[in-house]
PDB file of N, CA and C in Angstrom:
ATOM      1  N   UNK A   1     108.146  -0.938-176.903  1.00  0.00           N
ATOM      2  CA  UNK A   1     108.304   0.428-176.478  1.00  0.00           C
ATOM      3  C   UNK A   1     109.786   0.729-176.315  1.00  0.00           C
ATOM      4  N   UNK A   2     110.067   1.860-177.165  1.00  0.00           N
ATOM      5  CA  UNK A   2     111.808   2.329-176.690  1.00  0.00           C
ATOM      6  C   UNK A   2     112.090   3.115-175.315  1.00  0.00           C
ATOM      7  N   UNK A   3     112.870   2.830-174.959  1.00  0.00           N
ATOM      8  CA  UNK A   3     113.007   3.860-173.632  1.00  0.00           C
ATOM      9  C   UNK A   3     113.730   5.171-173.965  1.00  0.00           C
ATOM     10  N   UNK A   4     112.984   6.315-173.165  1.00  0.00           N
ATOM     11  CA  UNK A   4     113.381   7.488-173.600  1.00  0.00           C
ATOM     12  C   UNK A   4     114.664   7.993-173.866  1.00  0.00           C
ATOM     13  N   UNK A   5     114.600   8.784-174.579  1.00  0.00           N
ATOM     14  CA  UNK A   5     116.458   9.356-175.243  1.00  0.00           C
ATOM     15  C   UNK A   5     116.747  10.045-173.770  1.00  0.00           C
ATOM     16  N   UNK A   6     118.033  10.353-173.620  1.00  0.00           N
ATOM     17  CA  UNK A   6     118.501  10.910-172.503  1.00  0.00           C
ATOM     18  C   UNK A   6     118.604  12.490-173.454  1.00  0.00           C
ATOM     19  N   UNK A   7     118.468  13.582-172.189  1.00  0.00           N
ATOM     20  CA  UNK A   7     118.862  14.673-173.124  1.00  0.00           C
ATOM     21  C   UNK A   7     120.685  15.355-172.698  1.00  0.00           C
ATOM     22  N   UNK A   8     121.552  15.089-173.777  1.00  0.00           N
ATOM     23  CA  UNK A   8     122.622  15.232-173.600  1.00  0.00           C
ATOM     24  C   UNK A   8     122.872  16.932-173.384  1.00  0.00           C
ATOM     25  N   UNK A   9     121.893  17.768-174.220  1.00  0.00           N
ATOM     26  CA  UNK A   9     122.225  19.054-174.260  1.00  0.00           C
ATOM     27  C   UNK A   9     121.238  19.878-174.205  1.00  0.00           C
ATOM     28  N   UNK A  10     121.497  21.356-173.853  1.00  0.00           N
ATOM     29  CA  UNK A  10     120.048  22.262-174.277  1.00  0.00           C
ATOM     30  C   UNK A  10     120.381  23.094-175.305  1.00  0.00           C
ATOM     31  N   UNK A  11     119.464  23.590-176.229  1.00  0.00           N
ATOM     32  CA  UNK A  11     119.247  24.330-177.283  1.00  0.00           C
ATOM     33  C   UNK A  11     118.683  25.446-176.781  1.00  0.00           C
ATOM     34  N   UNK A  12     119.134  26.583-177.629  1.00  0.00           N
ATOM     35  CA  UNK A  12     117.727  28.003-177.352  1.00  0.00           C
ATOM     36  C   UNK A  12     117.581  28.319-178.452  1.00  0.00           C
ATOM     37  N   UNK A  13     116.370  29.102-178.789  1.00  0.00           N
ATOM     38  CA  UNK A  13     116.280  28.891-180.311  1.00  0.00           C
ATOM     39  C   UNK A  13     115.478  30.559-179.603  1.00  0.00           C
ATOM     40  N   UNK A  14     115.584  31.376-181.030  1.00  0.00           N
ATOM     41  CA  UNK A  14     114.540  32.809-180.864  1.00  0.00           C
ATOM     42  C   UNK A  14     113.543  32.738-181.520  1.00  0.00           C
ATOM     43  N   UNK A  15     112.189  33.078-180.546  1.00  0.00           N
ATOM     44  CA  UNK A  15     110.977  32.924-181.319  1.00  0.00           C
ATOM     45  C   UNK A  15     109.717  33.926-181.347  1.00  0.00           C
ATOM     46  N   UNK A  16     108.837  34.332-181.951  1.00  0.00           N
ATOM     47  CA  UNK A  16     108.204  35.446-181.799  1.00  0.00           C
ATOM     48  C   UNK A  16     107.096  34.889-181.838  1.00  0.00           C
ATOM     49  N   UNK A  17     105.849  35.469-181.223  1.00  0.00           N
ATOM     50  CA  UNK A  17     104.284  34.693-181.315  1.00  0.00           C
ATOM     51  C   UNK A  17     103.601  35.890-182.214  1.00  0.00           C
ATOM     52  N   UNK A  18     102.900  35.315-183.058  1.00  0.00           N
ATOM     53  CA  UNK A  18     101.469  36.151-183.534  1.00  0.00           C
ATOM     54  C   UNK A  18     100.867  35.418-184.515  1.00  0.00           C
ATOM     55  N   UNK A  19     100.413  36.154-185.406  1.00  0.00           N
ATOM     56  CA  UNK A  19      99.062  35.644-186.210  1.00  0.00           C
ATOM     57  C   UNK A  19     100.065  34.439-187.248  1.00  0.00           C
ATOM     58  N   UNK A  20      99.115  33.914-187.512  1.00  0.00           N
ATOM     59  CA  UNK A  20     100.013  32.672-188.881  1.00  0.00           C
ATOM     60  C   UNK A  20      98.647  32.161-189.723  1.00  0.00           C
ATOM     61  N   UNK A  21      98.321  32.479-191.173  1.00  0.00           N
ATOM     62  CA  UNK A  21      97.363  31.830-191.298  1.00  0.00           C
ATOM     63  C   UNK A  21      97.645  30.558-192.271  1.00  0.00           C
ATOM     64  N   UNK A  22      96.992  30.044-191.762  1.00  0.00           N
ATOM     65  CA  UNK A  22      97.089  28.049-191.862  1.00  0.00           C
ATOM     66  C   UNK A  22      97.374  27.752-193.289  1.00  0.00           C
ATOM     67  N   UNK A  23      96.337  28.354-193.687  1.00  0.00           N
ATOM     68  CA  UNK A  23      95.757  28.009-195.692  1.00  0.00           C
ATOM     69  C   UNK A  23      95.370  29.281-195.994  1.00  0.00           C
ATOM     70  N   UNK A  24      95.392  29.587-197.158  1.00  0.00           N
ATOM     71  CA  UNK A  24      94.738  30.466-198.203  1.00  0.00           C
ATOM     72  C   UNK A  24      93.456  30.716-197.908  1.00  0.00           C
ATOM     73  N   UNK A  25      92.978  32.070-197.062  1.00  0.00           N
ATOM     74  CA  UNK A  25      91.508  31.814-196.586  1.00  0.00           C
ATOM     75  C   UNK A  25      91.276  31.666-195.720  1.00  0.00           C
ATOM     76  N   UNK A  26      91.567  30.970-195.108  1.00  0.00           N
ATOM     77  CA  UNK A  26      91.157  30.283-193.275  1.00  0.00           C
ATOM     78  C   UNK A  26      91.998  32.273-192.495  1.00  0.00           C
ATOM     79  N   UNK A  27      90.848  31.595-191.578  1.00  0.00           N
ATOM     80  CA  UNK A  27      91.396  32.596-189.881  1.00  0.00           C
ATOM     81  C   UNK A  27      92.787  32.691-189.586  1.00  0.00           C
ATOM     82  N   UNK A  28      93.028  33.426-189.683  1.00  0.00           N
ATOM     83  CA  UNK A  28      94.462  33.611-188.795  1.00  0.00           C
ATOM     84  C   UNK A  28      94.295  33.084-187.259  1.00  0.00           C
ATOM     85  N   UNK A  29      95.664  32.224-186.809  1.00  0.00           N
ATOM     86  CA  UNK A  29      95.568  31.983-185.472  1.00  0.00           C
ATOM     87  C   UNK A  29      97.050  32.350-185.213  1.00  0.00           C
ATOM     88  N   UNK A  30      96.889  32.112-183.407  1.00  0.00           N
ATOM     89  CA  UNK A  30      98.026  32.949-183.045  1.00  0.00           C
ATOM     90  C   UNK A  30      99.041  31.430-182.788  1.00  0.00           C
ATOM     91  N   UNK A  31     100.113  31.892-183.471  1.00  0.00           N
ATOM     92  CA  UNK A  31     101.154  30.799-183.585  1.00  0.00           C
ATOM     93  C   UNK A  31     102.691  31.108-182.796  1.00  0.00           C
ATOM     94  N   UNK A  32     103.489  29.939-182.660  1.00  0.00           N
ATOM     95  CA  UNK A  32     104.686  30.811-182.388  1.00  0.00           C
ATOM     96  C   UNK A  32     105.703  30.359-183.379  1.00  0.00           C
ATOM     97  N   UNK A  33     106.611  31.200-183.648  1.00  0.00           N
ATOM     98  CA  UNK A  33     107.426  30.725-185.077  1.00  0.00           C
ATOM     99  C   UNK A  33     108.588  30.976-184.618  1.00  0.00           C
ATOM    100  N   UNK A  34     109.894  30.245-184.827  1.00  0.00           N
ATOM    101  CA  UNK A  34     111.285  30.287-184.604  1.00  0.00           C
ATOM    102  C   UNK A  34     111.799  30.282-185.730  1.00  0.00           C
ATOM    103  N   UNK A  35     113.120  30.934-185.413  1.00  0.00           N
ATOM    104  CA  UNK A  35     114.308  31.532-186.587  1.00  0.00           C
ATOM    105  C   UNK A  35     114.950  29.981-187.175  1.00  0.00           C
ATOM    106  N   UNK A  36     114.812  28.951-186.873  1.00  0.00           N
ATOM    107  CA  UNK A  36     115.327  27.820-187.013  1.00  0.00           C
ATOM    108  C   UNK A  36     114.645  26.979-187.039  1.00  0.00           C
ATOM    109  N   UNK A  37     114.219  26.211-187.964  1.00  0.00           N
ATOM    110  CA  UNK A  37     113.414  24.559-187.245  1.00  0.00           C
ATOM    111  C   UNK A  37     113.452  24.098-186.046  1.00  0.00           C
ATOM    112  N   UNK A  38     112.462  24.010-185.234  1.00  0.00           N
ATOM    113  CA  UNK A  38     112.536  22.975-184.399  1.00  0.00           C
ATOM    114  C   UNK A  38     111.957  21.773-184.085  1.00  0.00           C
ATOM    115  N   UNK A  39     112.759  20.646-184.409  1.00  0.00           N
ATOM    116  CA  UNK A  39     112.194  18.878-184.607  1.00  0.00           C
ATOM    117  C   UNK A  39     111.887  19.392-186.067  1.00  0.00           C
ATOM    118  N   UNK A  40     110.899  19.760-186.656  1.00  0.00           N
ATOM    119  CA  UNK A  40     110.942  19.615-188.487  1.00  0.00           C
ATOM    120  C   UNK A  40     109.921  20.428-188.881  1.00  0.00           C
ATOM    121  N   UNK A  41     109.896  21.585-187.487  1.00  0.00           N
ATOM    122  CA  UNK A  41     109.115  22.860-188.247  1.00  0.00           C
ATOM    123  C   UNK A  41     109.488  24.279-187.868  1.00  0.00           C
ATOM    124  N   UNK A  42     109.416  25.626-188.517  1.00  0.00           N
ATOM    125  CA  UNK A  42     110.206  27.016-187.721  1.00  0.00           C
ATOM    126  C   UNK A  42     108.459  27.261-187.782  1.00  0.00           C
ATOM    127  N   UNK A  43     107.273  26.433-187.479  1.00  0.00           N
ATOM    128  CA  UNK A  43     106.045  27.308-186.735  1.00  0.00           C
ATOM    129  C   UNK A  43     105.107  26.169-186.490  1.00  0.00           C
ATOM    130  N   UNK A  44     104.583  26.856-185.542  1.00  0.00           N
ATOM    131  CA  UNK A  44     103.675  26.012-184.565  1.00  0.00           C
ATOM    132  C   UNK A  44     102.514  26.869-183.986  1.00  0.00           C
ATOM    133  N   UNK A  45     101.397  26.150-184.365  1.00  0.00           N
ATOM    134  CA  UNK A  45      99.652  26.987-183.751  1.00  0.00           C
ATOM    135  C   UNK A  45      98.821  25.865-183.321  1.00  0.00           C
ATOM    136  N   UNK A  46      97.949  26.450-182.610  1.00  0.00           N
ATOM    137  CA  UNK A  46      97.010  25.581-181.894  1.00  0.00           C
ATOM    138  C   UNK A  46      95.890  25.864-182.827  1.00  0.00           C
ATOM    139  N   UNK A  47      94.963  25.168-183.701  1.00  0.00           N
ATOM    140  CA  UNK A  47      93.675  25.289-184.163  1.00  0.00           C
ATOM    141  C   UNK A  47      92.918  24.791-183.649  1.00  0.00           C
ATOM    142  N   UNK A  48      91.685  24.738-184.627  1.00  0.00           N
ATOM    143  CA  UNK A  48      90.597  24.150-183.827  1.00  0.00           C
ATOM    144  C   UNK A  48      90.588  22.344-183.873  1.00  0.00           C
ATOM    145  N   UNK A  49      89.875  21.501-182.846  1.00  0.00           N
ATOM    146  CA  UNK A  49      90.093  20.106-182.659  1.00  0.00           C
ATOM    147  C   UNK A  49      89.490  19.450-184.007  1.00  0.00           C
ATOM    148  N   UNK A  50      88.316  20.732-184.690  1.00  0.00           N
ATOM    149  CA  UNK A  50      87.895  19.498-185.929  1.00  0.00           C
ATOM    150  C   UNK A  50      88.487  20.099-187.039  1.00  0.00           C
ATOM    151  N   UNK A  51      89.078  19.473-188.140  1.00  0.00           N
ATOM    152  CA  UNK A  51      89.132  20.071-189.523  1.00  0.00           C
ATOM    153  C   UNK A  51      88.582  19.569-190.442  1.00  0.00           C
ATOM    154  N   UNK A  52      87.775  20.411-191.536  1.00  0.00           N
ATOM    155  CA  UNK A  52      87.504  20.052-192.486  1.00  0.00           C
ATOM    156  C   UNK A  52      88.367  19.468-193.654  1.00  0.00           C
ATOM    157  N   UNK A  53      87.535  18.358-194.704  1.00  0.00           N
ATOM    158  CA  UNK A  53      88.601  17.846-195.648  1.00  0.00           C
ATOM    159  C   UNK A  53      89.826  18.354-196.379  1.00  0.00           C
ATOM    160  N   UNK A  54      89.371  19.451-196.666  1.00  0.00           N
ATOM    161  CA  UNK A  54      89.885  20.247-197.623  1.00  0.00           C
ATOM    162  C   UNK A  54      91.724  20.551-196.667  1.00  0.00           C
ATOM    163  N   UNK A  55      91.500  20.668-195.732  1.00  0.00           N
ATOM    164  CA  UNK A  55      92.291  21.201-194.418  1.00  0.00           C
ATOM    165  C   UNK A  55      93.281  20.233-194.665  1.00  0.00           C
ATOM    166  N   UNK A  56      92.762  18.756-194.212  1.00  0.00           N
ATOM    167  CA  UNK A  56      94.199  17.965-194.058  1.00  0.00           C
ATOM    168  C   UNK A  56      94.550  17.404-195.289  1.00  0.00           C
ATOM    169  N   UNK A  57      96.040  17.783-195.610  1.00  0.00           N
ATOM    170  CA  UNK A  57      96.516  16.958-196.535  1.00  0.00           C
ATOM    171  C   UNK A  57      96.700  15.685-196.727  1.00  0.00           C
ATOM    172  N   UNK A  58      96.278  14.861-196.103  1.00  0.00           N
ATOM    173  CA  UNK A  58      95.787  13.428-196.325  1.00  0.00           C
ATOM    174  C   UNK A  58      94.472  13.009-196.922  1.00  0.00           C
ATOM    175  N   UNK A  59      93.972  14.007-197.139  1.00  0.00           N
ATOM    176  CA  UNK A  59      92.489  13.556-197.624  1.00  0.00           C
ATOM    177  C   UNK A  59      92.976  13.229-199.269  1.00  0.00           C
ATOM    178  N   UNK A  60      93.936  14.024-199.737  1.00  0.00           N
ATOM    179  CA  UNK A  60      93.820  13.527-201.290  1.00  0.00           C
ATOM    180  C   UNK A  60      94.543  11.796-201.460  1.00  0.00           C
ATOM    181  N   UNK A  61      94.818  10.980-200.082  1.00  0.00           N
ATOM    182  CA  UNK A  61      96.167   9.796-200.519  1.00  0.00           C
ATOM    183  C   UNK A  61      95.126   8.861-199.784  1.00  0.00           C
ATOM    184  N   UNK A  62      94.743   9.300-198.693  1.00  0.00           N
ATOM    185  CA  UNK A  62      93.797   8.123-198.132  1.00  0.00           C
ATOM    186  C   UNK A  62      92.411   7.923-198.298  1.00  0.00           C
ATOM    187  N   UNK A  63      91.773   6.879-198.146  1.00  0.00           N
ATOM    188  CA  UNK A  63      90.516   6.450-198.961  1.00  0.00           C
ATOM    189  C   UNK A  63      89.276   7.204-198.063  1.00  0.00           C
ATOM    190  N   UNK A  64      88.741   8.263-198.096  1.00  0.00           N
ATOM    191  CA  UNK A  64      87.674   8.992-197.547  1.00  0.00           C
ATOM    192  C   UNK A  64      86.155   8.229-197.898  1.00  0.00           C
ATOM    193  N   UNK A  65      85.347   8.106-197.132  1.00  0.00           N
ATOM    194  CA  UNK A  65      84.060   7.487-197.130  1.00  0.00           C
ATOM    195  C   UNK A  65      83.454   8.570-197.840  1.00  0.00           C
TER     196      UNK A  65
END
């Protein structure tokens, strides 16, 4: 286990919340999206806990039953 990074600085980043839809098709959910990446994305949503195959992009690399 590493021990946690110290945080040397703070960032502010501008961000707006509303609809974002996931995939081509699917529901719109309400997301929040920033003008900048933050860690290695400019959006972020809460979906639902199950997804279907089609959904995660790992289904085409890893071995599905």
């Amino acid at each position: 286990m590493e021990p946690a990074e110290r945080l040397e600085e703070v960032t502010r980043h501008r961000y707006g919340i509303g609809p974002a839809v996931p995939m081509p098709g699917a529901e719109p959910l309400t997301a929040i999206g920033f003008e900048e990446p933050v860690e290695f994305c400019d959006r972020y949503a809460r979906g639902s806990t199950r997804i279907r195959r089609e959904e995660d992009p790992t289904h085409l690399v890893l071995p599905y039953p």
